[in-house]
C-alpha atoms as a PDB file:
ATOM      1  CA  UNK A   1     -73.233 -79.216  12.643  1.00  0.00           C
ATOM      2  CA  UNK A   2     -73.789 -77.249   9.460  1.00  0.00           C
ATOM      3  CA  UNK A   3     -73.768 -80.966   7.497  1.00  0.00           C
ATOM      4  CA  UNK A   4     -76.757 -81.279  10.317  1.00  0.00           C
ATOM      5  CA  UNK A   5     -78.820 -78.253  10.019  1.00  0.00           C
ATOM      6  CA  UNK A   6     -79.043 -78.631   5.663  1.00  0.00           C
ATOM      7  CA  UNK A   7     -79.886 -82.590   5.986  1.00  0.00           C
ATOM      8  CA  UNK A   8     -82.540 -82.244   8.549  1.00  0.00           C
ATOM      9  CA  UNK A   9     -84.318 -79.428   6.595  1.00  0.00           C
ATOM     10  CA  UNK A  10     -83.781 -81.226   3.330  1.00  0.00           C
ATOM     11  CA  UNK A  11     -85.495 -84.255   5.217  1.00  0.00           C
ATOM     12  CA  UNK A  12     -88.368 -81.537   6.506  1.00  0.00           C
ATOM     13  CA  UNK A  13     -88.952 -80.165   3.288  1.00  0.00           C
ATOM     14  CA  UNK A  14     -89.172 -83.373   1.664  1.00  0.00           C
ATOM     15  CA  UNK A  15     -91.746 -84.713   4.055  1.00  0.00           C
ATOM     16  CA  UNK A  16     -93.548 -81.472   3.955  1.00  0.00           C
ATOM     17  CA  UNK A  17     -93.876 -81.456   0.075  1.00  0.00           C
ATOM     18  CA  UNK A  18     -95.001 -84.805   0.308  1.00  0.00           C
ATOM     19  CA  UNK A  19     -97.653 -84.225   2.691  1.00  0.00           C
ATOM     20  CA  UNK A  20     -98.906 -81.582   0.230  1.00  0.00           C
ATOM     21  CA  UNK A  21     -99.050 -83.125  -2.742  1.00  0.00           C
ATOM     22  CA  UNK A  22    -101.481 -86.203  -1.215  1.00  0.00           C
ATOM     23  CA  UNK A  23    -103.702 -83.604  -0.211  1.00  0.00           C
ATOM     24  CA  UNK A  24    -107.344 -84.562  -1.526  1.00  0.00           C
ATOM     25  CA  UNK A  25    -108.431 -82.036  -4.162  1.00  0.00           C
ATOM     26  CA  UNK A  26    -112.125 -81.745  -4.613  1.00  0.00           C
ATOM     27  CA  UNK A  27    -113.837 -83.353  -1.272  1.00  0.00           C
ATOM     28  CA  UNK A  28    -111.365 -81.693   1.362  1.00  0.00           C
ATOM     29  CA  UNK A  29    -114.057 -78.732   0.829  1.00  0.00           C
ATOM     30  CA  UNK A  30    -116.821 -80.781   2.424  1.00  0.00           C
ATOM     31  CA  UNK A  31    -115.907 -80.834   5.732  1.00  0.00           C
ATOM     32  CA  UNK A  32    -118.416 -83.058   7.468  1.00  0.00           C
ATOM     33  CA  UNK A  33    -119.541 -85.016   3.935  1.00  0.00           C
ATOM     34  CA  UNK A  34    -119.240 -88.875   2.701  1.00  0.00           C
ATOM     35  CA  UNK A  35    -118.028 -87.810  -0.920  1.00  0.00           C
ATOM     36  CA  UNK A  36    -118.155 -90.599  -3.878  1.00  0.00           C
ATOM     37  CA  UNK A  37    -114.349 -88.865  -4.885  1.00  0.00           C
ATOM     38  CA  UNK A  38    -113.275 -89.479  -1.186  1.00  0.00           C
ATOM     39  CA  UNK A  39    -113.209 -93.634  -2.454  1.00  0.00           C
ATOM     40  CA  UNK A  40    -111.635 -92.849  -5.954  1.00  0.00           C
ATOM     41  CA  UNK A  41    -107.891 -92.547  -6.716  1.00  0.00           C
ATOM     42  CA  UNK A  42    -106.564 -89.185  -6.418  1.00  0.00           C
ATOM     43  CA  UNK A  43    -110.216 -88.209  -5.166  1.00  0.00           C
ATOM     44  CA  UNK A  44    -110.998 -88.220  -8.756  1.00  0.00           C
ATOM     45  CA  UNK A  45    -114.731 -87.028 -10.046  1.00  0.00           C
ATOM     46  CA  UNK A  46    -117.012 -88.438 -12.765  1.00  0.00           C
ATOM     47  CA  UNK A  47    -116.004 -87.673 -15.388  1.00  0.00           C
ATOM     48  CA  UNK A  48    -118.026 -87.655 -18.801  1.00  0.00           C
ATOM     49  CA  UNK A  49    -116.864 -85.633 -22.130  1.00  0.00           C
ATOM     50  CA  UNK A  50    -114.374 -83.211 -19.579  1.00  0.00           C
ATOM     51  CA  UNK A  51    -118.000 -82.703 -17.479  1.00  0.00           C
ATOM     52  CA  UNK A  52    -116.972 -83.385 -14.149  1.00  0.00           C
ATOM     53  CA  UNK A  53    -120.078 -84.170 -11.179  1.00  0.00           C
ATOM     54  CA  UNK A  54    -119.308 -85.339  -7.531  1.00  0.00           C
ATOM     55  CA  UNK A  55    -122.556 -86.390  -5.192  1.00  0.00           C
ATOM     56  CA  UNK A  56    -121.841 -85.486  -1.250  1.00  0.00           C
ATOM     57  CA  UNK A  57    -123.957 -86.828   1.695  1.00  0.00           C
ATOM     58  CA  UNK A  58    -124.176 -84.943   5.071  1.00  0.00           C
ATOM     59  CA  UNK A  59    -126.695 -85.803   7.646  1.00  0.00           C
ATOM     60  CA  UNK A  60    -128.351 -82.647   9.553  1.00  0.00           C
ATOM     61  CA  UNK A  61    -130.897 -83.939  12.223  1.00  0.00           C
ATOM     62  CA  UNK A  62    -134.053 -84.923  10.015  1.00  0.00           C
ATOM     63  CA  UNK A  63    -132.466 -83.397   7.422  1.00  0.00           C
ATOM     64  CA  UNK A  64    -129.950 -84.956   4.550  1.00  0.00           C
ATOM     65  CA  UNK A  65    -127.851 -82.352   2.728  1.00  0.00           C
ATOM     66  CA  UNK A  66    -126.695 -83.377  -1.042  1.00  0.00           C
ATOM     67  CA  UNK A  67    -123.424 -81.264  -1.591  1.00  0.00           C
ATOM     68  CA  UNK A  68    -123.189 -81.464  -5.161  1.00  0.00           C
ATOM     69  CA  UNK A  69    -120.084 -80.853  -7.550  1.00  0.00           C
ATOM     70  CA  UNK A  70    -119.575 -79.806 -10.647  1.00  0.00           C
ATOM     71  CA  UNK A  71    -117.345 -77.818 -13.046  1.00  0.00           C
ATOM     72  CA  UNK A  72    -117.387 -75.227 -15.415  1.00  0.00           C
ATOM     73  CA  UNK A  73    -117.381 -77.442 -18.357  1.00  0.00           C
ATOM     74  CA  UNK A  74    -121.006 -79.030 -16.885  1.00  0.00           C
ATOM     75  CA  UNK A  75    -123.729 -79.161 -19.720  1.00  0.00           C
ATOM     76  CA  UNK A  76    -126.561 -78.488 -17.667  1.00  0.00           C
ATOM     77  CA  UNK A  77    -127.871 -77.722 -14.611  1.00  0.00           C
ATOM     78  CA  UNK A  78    -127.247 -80.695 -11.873  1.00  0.00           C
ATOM     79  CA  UNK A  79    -130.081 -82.389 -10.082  1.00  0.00           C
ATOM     80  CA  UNK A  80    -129.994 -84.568  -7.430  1.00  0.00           C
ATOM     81  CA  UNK A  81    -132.671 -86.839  -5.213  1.00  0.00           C
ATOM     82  CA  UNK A  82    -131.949 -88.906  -1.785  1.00  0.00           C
ATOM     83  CA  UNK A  83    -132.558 -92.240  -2.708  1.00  0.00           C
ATOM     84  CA  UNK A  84    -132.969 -95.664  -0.824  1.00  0.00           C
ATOM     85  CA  UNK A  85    -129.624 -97.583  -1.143  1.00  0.00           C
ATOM     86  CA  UNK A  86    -131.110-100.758  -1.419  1.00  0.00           C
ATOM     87  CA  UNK A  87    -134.552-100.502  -3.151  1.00  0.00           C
ATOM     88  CA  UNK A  88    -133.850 -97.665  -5.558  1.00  0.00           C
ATOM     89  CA  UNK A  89    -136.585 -95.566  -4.307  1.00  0.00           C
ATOM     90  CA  UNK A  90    -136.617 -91.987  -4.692  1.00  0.00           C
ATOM     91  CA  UNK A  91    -137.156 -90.191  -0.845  1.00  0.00           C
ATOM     92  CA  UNK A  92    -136.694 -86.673  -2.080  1.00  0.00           C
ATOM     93  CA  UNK A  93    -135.917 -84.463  -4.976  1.00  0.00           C
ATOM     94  CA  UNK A  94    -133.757 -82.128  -4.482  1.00  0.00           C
ATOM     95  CA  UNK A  95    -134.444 -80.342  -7.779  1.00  0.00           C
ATOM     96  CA  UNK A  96    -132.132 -78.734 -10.360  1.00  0.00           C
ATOM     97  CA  UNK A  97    -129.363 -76.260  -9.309  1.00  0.00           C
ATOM     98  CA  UNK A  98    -129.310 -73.335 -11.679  1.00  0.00           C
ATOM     99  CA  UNK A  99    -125.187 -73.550 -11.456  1.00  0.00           C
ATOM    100  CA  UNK A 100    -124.918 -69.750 -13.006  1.00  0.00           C
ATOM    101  CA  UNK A 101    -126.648 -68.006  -9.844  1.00  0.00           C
ATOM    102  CA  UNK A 102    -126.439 -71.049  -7.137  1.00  0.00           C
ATOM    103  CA  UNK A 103    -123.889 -70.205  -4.361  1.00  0.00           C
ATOM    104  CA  UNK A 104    -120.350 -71.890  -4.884  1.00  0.00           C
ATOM    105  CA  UNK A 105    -117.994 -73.689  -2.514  1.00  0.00           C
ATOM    106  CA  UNK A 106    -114.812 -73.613  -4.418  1.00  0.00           C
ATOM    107  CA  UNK A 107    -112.947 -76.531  -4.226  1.00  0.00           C
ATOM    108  CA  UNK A 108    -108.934 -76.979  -4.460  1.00  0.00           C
ATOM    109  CA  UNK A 109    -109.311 -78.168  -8.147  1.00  0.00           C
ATOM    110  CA  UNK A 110    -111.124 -75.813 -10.017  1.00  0.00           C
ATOM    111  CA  UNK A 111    -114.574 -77.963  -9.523  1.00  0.00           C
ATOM    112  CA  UNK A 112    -117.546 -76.537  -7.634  1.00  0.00           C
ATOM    113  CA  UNK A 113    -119.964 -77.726  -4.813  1.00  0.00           C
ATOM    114  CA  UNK A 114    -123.611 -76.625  -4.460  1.00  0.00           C
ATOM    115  CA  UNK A 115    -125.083 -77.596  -0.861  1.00  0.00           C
ATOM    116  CA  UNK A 116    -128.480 -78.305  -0.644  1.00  0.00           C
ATOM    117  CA  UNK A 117    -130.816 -79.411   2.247  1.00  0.00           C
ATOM    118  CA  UNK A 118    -133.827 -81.448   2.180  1.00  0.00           C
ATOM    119  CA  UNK A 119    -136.470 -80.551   4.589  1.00  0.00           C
ATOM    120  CA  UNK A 120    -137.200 -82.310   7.838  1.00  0.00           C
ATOM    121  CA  UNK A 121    -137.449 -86.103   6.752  1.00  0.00           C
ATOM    122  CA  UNK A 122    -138.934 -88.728   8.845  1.00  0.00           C
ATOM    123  CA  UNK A 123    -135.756 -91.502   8.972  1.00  0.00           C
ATOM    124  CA  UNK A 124    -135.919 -94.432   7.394  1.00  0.00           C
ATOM    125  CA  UNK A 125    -133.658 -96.651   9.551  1.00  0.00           C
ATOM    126  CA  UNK A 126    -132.504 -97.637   5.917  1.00  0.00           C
ATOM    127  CA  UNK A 127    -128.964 -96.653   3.815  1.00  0.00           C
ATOM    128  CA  UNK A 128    -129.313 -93.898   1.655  1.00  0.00           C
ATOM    129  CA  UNK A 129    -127.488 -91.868  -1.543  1.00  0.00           C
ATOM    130  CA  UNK A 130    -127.610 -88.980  -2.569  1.00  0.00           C
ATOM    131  CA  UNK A 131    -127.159 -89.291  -6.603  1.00  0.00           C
ATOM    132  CA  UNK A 132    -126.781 -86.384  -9.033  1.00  0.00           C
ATOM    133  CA  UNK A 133    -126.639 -86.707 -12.669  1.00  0.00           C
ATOM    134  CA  UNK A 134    -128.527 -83.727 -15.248  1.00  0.00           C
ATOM    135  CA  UNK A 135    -131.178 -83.907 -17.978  1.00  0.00           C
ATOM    136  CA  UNK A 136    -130.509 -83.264 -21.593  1.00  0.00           C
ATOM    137  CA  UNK A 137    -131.086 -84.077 -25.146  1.00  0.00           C
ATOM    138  CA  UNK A 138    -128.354 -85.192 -27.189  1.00  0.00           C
ATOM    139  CA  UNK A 139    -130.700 -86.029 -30.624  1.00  0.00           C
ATOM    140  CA  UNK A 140    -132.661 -88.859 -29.093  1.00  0.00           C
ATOM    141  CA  UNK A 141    -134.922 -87.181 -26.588  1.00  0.00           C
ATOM    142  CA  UNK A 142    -134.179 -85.572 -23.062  1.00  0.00           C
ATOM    143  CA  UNK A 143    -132.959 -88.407 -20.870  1.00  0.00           C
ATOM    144  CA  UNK A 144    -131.452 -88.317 -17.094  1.00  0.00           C
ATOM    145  CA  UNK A 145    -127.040 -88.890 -17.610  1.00  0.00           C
ATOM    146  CA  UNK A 146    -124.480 -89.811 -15.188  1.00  0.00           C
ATOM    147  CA  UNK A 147    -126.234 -90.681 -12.056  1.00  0.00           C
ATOM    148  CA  UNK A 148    -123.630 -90.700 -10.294  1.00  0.00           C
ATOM    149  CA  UNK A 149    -123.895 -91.807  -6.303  1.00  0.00           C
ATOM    150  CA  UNK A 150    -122.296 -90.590  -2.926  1.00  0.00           C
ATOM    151  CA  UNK A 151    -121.087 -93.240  -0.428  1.00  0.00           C
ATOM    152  CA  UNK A 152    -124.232 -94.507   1.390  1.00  0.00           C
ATOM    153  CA  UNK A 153    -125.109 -93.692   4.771  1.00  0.00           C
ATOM    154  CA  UNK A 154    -127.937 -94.803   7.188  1.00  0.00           C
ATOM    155  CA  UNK A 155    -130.779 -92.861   7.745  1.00  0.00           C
END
């Protein structure tokens, strides 16, 4: 019985530790979001000189939310715009989040989301992205980096 008892919460503990270390690390935070690091392995971000960025999509009514991630090592301030999937139009412009006094969501892995939401848009019927990337001059003039793209959703 004793032989039992230890194998059966051996076998628990194993499934149990297994079921915690496949946890998602970044997007389980946005509840409710199409992440681009909810399609990569390991729900990795972009990554880009140990910058990390994530770009979220959420749909609100008439209103698209752009949950954007970043960490501490960021060089700038992330921007982000809803943009049509197909055409490569921009819809809206979210604008710049000043990541020193925006509000936080932390996230299991040290990286950061900013939620933001558009105002009332009229939909488009169309797929959409929300894409965040950051301005900034590296010695050849200030240029737009990373662009990277959440999963596209219709709207």
């Amino acid at each position: 019985m004793l032989k039992r008892i230890l194998a059966t919460s051996a076998a628990l503990g194993a499934a149990l530790a297994g079921t915690l270390s496949l946890a998602p690390a970044a997007s389980a935070q946005e509840s409710g979001y199409a992440c681009r690091s909810d399609n990569t392995p390991n729900h990795s971000w972009a990554n880009w000189g140990g910058a990390n960025i994530d770009a979220c999509i959420a749909r609100n009514g008439s209103q698209i939310i752009a949950g954007i991630g970043v960490n501490n090592a960021f060089p700038s301030d992330p921007c982000a715009q809803l943009v049509d999937a197909d055409t490569g139009r921009w819809l809206y412009d979210f604008g710049c989040v000043d990541k020193r006094t925006g509000s936080w969501v932390p996230a299991f892995s040290g990286n950061h989301y900013f939620n933001y939401p558009s105002i009332d848009l009229a939909k488009t019927g169309r797929q959409v992205v929300v894409q965040v990337g950051f301005w900034a001059d590296f010695g050849s003039g200030t240029q737009y980096y990373m662009n990277v793209q959440s999963p596209r959703i219709i709207f």
